[in-house]
N, C-alpha and C. Protein backbone atom coordinates (compact mmCIF):
# COMPACT_ATOMS: atom_id res chain seq x y z
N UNK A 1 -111.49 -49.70 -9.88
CA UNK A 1 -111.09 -50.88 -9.13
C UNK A 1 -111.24 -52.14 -9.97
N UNK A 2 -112.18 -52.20 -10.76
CA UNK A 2 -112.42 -53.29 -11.78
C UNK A 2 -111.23 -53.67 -12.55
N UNK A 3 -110.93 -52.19 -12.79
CA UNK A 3 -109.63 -52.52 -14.45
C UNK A 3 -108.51 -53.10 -13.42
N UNK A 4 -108.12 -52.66 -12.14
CA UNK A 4 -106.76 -53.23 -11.86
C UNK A 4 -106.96 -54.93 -11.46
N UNK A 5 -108.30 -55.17 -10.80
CA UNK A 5 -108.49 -56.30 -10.23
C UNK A 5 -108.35 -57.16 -11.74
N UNK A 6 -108.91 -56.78 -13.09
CA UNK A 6 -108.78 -57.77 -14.05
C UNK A 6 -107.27 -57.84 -14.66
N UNK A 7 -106.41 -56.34 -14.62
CA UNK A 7 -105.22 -56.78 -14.98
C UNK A 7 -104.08 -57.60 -13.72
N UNK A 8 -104.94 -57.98 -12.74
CA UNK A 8 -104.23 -58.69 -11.85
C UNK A 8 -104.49 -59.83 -12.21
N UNK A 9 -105.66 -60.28 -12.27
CA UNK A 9 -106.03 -61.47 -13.00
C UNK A 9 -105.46 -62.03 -14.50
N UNK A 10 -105.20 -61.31 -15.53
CA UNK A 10 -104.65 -61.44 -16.66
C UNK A 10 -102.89 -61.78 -16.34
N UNK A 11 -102.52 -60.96 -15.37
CA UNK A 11 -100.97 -61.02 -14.87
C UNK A 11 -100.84 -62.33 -14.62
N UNK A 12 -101.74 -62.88 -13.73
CA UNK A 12 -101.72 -64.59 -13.48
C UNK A 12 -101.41 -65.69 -14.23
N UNK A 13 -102.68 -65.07 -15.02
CA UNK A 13 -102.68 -66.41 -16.54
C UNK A 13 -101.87 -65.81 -17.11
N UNK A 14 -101.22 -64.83 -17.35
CA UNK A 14 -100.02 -64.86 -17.87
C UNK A 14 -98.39 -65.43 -17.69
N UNK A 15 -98.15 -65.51 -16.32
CA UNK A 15 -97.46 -65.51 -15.74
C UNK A 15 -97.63 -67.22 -15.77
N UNK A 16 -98.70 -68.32 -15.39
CA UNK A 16 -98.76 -69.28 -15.70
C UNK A 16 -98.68 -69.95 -17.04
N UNK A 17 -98.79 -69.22 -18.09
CA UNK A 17 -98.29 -69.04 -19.11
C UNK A 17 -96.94 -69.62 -19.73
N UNK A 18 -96.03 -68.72 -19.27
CA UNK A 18 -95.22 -68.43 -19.51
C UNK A 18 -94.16 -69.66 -18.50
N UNK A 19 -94.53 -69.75 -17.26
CA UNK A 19 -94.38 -71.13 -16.33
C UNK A 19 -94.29 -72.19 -17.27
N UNK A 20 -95.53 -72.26 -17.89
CA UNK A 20 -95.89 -73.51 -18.42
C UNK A 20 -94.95 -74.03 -19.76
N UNK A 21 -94.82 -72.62 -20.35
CA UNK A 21 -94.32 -72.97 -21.45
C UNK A 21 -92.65 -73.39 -21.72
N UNK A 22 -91.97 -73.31 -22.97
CA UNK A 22 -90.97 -73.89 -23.03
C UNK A 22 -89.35 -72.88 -22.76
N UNK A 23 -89.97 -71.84 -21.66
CA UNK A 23 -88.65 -70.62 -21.92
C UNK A 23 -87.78 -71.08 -21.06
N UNK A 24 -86.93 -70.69 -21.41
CA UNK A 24 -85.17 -71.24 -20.03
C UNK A 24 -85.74 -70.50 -19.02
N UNK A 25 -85.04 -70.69 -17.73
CA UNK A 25 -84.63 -70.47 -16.76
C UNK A 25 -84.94 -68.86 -16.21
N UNK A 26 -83.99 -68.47 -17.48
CA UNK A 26 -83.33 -66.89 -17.19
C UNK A 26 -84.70 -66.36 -17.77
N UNK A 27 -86.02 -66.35 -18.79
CA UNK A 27 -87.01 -65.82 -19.03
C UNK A 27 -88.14 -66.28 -18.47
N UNK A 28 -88.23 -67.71 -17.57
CA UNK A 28 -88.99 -67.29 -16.64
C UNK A 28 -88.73 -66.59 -15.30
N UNK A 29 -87.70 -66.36 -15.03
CA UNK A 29 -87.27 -65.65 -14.05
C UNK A 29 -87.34 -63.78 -14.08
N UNK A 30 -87.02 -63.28 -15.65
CA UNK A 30 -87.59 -62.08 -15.39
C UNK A 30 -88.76 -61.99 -15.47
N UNK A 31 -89.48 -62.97 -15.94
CA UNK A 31 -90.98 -62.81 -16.32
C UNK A 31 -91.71 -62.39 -14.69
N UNK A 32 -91.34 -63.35 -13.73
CA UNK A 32 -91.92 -63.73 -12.30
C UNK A 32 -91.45 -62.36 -11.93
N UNK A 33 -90.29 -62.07 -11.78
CA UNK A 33 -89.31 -60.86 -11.51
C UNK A 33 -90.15 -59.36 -11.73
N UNK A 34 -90.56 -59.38 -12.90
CA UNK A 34 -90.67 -58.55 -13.64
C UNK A 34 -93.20 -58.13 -12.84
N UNK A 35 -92.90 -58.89 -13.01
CA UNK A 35 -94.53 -59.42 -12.49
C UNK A 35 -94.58 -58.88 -10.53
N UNK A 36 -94.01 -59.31 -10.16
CA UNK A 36 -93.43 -59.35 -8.53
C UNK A 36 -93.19 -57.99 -8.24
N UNK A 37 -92.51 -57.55 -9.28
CA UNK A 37 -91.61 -55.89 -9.24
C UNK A 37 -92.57 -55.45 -9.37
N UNK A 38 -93.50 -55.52 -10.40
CA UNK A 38 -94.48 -54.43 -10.94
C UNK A 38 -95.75 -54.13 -9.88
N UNK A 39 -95.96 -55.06 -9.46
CA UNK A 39 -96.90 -55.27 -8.37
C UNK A 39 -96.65 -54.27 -6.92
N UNK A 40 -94.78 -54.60 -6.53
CA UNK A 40 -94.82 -53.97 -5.53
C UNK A 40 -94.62 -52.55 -6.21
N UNK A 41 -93.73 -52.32 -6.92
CA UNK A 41 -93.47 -50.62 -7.53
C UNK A 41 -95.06 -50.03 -7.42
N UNK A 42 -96.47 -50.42 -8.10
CA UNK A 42 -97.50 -50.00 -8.01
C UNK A 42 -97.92 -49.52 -6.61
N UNK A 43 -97.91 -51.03 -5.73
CA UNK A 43 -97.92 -50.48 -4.05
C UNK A 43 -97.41 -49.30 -3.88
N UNK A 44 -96.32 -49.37 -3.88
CA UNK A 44 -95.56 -48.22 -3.43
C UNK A 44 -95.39 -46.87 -4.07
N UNK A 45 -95.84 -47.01 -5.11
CA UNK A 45 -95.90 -45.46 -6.04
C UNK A 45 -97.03 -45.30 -5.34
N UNK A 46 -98.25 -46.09 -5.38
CA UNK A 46 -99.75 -45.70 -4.78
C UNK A 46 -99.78 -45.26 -3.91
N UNK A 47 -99.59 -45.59 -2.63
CA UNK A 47 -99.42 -45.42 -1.12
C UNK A 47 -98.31 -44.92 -0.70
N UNK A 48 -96.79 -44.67 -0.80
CA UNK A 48 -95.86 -44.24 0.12
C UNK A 48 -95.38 -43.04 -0.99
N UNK A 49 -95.09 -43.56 -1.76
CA UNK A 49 -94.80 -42.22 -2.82
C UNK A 49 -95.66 -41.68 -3.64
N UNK A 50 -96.31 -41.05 -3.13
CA UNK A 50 -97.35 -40.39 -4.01
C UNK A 50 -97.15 -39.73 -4.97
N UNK A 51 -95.59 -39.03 -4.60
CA UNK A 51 -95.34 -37.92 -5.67
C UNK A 51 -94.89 -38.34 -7.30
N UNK A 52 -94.42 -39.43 -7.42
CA UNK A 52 -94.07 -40.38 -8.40
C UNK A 52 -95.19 -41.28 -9.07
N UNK A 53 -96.09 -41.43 -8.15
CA UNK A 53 -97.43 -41.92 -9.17
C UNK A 53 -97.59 -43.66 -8.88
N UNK A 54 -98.45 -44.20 -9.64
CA UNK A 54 -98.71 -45.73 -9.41
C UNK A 54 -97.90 -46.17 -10.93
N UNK A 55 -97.75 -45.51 -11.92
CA UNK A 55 -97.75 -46.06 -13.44
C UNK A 55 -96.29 -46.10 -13.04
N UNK A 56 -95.71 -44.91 -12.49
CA UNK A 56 -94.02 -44.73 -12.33
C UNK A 56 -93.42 -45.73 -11.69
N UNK A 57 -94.16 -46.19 -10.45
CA UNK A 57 -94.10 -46.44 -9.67
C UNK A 57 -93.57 -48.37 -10.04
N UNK A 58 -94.98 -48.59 -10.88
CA UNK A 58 -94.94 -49.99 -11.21
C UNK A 58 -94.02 -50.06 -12.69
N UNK A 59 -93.87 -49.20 -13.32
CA UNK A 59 -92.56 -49.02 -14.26
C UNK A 59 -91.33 -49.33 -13.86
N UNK A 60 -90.59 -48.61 -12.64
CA UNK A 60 -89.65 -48.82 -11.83
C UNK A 60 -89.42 -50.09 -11.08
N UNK A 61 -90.65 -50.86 -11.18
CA UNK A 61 -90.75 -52.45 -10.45
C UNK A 61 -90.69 -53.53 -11.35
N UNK A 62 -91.08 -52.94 -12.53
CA UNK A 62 -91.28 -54.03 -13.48
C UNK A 62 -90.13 -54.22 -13.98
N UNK A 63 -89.03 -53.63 -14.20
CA UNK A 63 -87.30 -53.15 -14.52
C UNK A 63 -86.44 -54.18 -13.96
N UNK A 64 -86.77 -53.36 -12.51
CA UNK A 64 -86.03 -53.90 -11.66
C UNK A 64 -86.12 -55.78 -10.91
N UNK A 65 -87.41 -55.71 -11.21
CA UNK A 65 -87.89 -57.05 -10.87
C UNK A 65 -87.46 -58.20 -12.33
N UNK A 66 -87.42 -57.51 -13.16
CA UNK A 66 -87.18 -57.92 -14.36
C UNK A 66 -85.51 -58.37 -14.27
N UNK A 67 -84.76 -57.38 -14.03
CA UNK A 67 -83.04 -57.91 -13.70
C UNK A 67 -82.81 -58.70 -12.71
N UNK A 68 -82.88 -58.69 -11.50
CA UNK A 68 -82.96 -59.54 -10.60
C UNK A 68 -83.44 -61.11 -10.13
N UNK A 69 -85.01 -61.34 -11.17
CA UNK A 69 -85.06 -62.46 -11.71
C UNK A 69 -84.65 -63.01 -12.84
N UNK A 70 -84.58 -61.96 -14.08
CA UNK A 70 -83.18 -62.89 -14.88
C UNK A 70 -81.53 -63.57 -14.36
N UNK A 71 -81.33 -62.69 -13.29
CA UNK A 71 -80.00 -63.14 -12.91
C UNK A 71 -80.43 -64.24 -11.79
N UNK A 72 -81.24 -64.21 -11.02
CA UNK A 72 -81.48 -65.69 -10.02
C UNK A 72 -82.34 -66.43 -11.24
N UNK A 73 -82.61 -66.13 -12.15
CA UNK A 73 -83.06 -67.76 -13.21
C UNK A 73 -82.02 -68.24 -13.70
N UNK A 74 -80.84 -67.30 -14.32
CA UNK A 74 -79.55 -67.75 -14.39
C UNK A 74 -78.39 -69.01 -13.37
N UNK A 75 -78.71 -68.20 -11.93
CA UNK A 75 -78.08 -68.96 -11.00
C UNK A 75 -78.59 -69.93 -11.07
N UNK A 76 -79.71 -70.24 -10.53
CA UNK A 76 -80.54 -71.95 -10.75
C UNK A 76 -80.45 -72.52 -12.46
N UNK A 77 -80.09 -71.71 -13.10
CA UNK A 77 -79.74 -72.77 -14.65
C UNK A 77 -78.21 -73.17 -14.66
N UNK A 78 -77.43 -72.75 -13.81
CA UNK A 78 -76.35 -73.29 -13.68
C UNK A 78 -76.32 -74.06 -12.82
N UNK A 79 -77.02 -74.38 -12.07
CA UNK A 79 -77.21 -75.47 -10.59
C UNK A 79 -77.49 -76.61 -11.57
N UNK A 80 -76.35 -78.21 -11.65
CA UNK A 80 -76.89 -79.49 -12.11
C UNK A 80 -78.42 -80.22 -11.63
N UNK A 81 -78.56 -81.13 -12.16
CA UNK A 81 -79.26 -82.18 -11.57
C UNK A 81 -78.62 -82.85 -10.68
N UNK A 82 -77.31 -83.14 -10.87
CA UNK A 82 -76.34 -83.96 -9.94
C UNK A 82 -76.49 -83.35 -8.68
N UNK A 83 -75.92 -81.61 -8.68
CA UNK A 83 -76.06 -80.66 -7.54
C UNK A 83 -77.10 -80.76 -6.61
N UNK A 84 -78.49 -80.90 -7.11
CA UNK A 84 -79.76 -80.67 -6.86
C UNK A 84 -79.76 -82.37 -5.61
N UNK A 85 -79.14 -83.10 -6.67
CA UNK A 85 -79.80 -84.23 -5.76
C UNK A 85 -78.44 -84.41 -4.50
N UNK A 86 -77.61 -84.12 -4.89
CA UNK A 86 -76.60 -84.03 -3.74
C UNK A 86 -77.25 -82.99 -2.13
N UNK A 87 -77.76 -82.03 -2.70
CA UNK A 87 -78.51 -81.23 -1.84
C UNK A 87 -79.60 -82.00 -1.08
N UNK A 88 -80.27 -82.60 -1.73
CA UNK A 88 -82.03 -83.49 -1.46
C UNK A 88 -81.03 -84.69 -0.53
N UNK A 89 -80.02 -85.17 -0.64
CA UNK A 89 -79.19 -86.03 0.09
C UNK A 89 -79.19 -85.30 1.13
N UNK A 90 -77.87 -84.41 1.19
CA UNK A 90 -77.73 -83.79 2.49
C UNK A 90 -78.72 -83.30 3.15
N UNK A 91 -80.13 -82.99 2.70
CA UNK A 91 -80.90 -82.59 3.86
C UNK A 91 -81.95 -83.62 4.41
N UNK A 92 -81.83 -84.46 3.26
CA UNK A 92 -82.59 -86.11 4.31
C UNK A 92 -81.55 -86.66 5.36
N UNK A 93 -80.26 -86.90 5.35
CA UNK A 93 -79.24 -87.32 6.25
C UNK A 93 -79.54 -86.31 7.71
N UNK A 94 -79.73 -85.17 7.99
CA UNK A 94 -79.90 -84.57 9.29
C UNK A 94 -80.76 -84.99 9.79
């Protein structure tokens, strides 16, 4: 229980890391993605699929979480500043 609670902890500062630092859009997005995935794939290899394992499990999350936030870091790197504040308009006006 120790080793996972510290690589949960390391995942953090990593993950703030990587926030912090100078990567586009699209690599912090698989990073989070990839982090998010791995976490639940583990859940779920652990507990619902047993037969596949926790390592498989969070392998298969880390992938998948990994594509899915590269492509929504993508979408928001194509969203302007102009866009952004046109949005922050329209939802103070309601």
């Amino acid at each position: 229980m120790k080793i996972s609670r510290m690589l949960g902890i390391l995942s953090v500062i990593g993950m703030v890391g990587v926030a912090a630092s100078g990567c586009t859009y699209v690599q912090k997005g698989a990073a989070a993605g990839g982090l998010v995935g791995g976490v639940a794939g583990n859940i779920v290899g652990n507990n619902y699929a047993s037969t596949i394992g926790p390592a498989t499990g969070t392998a298969m999350g880390v992938g998948a979480g990994a594509a899915v936030g590269g492509l929504a870091g993508d979408a928001y790197a194509v969203v302007t500043e102009e866009d952004r504040q046109r949005e922050r308009d329209n939802m103070g006006g309601e």
